[in-house]
Protein backbone atom coordinates (compact mmCIF):
# COMPACT_ATOMS: atom_id res chain seq x y z
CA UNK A 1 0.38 7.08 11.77
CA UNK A 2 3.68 6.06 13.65
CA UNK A 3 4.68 2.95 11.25
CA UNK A 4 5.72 0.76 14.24
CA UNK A 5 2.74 0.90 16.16
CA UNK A 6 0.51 0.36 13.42
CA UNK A 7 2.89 -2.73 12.01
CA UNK A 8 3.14 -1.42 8.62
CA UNK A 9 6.76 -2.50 8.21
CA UNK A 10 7.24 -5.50 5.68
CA UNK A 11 6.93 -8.88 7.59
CA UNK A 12 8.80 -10.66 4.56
CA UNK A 13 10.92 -8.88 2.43
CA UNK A 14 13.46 -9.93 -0.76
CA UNK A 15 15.21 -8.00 -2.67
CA UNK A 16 17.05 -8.53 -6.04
CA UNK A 17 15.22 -9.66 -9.64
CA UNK A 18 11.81 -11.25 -7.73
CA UNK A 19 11.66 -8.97 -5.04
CA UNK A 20 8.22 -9.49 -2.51
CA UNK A 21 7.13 -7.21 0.87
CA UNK A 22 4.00 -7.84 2.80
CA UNK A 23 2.48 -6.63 5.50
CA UNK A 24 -0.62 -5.69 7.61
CA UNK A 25 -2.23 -2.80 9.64
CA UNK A 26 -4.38 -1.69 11.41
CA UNK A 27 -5.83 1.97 9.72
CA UNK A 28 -6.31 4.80 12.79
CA UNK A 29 -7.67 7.33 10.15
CA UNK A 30 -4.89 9.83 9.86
CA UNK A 31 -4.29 9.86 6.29
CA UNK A 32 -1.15 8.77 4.15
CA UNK A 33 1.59 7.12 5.30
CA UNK A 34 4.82 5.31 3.96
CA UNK A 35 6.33 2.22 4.10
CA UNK A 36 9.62 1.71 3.08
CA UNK A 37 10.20 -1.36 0.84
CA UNK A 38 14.07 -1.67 -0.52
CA UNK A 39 12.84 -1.99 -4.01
CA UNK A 40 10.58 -0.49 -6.59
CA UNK A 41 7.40 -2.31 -6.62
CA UNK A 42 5.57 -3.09 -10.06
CA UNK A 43 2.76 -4.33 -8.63
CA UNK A 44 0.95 -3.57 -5.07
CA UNK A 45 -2.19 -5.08 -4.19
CA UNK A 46 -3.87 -4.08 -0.60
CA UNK A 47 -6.92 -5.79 1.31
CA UNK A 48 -8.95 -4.35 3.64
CA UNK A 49 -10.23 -7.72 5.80
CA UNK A 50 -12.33 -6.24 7.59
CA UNK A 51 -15.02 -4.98 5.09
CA UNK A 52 -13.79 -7.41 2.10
CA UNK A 53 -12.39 -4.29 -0.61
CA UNK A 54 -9.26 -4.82 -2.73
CA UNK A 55 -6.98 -1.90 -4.05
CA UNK A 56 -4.36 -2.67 -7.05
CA UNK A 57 -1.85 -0.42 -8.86
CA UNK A 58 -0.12 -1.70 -11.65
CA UNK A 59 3.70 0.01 -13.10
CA UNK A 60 2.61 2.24 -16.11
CA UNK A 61 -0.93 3.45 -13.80
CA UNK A 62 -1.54 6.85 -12.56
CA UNK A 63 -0.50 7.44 -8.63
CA UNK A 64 -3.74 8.81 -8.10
CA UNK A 65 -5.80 5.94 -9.68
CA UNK A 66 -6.06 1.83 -8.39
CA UNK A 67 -8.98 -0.64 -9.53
CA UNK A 68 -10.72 -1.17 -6.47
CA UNK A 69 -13.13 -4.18 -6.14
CA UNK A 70 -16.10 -4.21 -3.69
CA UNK A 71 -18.95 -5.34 -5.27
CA UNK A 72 -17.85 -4.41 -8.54
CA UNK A 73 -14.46 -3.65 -10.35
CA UNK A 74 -14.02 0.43 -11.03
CA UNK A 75 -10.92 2.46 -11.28
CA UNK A 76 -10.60 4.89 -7.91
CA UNK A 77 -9.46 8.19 -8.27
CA UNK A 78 -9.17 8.24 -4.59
CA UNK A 79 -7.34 5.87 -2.93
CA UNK A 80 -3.29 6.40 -4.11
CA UNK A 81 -1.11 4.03 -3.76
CA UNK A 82 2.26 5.69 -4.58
CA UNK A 83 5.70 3.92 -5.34
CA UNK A 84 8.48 6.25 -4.54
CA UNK A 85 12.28 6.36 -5.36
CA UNK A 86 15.47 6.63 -3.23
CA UNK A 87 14.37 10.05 -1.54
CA UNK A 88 13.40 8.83 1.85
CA UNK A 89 16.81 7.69 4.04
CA UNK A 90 16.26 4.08 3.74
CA UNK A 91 15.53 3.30 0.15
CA UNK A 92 12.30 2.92 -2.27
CA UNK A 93 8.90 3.19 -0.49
CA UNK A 94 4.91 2.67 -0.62
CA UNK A 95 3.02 6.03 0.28
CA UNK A 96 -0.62 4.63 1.10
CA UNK A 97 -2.84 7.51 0.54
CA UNK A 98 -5.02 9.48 -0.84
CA UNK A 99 -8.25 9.83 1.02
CA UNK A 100 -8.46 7.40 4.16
CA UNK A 101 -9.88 4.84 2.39
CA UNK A 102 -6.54 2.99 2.61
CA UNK A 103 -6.19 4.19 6.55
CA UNK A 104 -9.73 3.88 7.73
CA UNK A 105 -9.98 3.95 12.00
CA UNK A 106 -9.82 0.22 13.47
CA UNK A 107 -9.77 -1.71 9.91
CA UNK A 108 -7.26 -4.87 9.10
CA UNK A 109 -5.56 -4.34 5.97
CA UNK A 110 -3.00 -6.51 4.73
CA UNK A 111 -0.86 -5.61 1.85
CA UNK A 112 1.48 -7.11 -0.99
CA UNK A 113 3.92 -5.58 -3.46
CA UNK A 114 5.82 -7.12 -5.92
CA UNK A 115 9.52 -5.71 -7.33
C-alpha cells in the first residue's frame, strides 16, 4: 500500500504535550503498512465504517494484541497495531498490521491516535 494513494497520511496533526493524528483509508488488502505520526501515540483507536468493527491499543498492551469490538468486546491476537520510535526518516510512526483485518480490499477505515 503506497500511503498517498490510499490517504493514510494524518489529516490533522499536533504535536507537543496533547498531541492528536487522524486519518482515513481505504484498505486494498496488501498487508501492513505505516503511517508516520511525529509523536508517540498512547492511545490509537481505528474504525472500519464500512462493516461497523473497532480496533484499540492502549500504551502498556502487547503489539500483537487490540480489543476489537464487533458484536462483542474480545482481545485480537491478530490485528497489530504497532507504535514505533524514531527509526523511520521522518519521526515516530503507526505500523497497521498484522493480518489484513486492518487493510481489508475496498473498506473505509478511519483512524485516531492520541500522543
Amino acid at each position: 500500500m503506497t500511503l498517498a494513494t490510499a490517504g493514510a497520511f494524518p489529516a490533522t496533526q499536533s504535536t507537543g504535550v496533547n498531541s492528536f493524528a487522524t486519518g482515513t483509508y481505504t484498505g486494498d488488502g496488501s498487508g501492513a503498512f505505516n503511517v508516520v505520526l511525529g509523536f508517540t501515540p498512547r492511545f490509537v483507536k481505528v474504525f472500519n465504517e464500512t462493516d461497523a468493527i473497532i480496533w484499540e491499543w492502549a500504551r502498556g498492551m502487547a503489539a500483537t494484541k487490540t480489543f476489537k469490538t464487533d458484536t462483542a468486546v474480545s482481545v485480537d491476537t491478530t490485528s497489530a497495531i504497532v507504535p514505533g520510535s524514531e527509526s523511520l526518516n521522518s519521526g515516530p510512526y503507526l505500523t497497521f498490521g498484522g493480518t489484513t483485518a486492518l487493510n481489508i480490499t475496498a473498506k473505509l477505515y478511519i483512524w485516531v491516535a492520541f500522543g
